[in-house]
C-alpha atoms as a PDB file:
ATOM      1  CA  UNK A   1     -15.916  -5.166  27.223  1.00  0.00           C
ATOM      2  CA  UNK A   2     -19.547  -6.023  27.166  1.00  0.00           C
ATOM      3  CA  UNK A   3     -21.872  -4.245  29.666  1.00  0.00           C
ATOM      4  CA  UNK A   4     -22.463  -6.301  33.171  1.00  0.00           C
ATOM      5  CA  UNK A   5     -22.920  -6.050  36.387  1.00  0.00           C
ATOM      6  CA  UNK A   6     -20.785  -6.654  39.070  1.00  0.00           C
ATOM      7  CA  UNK A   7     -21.830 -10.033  39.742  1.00  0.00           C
ATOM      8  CA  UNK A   8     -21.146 -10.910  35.702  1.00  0.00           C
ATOM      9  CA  UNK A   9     -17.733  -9.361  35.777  1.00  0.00           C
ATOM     10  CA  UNK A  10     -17.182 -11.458  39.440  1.00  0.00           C
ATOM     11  CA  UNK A  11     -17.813 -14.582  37.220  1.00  0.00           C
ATOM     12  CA  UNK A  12     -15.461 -13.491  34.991  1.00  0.00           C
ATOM     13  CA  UNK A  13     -13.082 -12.972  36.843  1.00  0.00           C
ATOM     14  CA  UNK A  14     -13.264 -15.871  38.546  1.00  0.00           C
ATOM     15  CA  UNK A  15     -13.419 -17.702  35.214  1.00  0.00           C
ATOM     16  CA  UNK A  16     -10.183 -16.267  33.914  1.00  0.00           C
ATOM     17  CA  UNK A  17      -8.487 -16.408  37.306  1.00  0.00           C
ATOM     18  CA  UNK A  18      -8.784 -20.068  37.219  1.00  0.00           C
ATOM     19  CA  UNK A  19      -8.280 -20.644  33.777  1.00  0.00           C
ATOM     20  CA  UNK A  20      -4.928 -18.502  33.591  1.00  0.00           C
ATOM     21  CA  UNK A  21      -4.107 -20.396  37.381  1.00  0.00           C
ATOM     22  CA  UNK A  22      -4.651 -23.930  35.045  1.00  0.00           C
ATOM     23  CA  UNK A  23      -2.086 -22.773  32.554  1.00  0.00           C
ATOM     24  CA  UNK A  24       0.604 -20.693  34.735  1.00  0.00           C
ATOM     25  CA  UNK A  25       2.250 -22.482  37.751  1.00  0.00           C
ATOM     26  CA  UNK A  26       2.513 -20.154  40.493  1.00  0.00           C
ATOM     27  CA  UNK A  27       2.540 -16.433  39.603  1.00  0.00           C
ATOM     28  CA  UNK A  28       0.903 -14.877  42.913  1.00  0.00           C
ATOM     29  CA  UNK A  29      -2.359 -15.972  44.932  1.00  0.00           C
ATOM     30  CA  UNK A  30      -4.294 -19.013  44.577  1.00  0.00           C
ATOM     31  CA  UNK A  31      -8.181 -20.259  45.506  1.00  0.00           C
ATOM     32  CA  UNK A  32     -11.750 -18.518  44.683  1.00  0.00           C
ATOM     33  CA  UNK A  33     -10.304 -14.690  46.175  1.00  0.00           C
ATOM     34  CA  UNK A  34      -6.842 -14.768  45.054  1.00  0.00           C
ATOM     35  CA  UNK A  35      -8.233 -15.798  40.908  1.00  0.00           C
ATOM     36  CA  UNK A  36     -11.132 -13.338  41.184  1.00  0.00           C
ATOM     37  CA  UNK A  37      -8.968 -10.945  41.900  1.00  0.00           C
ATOM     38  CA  UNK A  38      -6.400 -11.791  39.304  1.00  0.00           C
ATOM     39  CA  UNK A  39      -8.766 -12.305  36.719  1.00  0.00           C
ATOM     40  CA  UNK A  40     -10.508  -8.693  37.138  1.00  0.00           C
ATOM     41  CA  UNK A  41      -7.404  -7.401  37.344  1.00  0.00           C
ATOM     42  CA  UNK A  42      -6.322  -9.307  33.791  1.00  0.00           C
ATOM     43  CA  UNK A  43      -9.576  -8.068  32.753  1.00  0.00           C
ATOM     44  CA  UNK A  44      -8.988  -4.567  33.287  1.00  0.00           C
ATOM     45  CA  UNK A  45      -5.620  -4.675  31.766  1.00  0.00           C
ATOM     46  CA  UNK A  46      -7.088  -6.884  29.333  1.00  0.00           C
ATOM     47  CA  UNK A  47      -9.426  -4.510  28.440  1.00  0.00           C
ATOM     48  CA  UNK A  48      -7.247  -1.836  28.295  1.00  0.00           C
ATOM     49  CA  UNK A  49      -4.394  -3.282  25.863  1.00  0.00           C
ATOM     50  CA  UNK A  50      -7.802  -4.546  23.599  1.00  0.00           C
ATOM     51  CA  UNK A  51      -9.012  -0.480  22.909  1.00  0.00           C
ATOM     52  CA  UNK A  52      -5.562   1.569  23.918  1.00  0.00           C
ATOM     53  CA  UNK A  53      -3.169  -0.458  21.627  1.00  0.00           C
ATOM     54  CA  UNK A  54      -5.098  -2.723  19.242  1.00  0.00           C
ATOM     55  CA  UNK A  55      -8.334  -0.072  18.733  1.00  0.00           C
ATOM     56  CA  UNK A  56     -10.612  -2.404  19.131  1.00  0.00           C
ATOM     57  CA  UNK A  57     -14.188  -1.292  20.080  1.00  0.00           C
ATOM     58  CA  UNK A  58     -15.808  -3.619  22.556  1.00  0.00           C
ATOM     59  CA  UNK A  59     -14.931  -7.604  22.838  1.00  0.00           C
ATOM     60  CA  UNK A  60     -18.048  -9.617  21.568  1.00  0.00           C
ATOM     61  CA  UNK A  61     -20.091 -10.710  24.505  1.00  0.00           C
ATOM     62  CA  UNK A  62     -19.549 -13.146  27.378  1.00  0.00           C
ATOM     63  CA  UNK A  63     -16.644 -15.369  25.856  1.00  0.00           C
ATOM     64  CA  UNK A  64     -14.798 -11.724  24.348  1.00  0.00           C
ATOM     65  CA  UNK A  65     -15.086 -10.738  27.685  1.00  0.00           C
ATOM     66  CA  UNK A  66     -13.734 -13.647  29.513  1.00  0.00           C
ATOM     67  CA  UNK A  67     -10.958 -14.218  26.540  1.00  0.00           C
ATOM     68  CA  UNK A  68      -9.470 -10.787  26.916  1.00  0.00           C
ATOM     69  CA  UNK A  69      -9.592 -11.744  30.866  1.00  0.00           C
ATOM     70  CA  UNK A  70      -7.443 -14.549  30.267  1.00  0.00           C
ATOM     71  CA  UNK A  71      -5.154 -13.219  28.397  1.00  0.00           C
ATOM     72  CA  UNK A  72      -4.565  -9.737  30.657  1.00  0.00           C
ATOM     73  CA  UNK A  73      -4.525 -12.745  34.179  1.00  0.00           C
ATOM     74  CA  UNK A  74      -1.823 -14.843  31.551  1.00  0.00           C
ATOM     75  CA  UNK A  75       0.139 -11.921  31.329  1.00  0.00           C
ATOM     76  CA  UNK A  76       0.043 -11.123  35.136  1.00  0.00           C
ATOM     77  CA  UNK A  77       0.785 -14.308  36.314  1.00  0.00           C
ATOM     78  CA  UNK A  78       3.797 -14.181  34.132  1.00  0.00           C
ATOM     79  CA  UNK A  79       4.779 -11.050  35.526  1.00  0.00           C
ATOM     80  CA  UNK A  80       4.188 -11.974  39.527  1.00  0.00           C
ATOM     81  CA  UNK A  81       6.525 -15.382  38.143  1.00  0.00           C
ATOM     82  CA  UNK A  82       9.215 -13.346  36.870  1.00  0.00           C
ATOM     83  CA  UNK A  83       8.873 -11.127  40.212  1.00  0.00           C
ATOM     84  CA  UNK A  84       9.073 -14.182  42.342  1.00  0.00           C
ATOM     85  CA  UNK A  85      12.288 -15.273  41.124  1.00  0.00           C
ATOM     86  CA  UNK A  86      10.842 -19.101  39.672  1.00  0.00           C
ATOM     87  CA  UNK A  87      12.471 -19.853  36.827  1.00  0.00           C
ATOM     88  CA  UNK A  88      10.917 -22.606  34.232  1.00  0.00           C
ATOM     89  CA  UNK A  89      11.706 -25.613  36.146  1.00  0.00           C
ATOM     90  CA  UNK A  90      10.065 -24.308  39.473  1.00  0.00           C
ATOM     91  CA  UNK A  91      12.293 -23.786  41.455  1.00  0.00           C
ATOM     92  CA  UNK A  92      13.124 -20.584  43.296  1.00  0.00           C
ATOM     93  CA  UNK A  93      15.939 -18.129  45.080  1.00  0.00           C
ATOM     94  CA  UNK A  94      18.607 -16.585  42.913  1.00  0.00           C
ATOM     95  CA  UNK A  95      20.232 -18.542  39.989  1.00  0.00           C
ATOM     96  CA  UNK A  96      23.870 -19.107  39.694  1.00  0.00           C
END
């Protein structure tokens, strides 16, 4: 990922928080703390999967950055879903 601060990768996070929030119903917290934090945490894993597994060198700026956020806060919010017990209609508890 590109160099920033920690105010640029705040923004980012936030960013990708909400954006992944906009696309996955539910999957674990909600609001300005709860998508910052899911969106640096999508960045970090993000930004891990983008040089471990795919060897790619750094992502190209401030939309690389923020694309490889969304993706890693996609993938968590899928996973938090799946640990929640929703299934695709919304609803929750166990399935029968």
């Amino acid at each position: 990922m590109p160099h920033m601060e920690i105010l640029g990768w705040i923004v980012v996070g936030f960013l990708a928080g909400a954006l992944s929030s906009a696309v996955v119903k539910g999957g674990g917290p909600q609001g300005c703390l709860g998508n910052t934090m899911i969106g640096i945490l999508g960045g970090l894993l993000g930004g891990w999967f983008a040089t471990e597994e795919l060897h790619m060198g750094s992502t190209s700026g401030f939309l690389g950055a923020l694309l490889v956020a969304f993706l890693g806060a996609t993938v968590i919010r899928l996973i938090l879903n799946a640990l929640e017990g929703d299934d695709w209609r919304g609803r929750r508890g166990p399935h029968y």
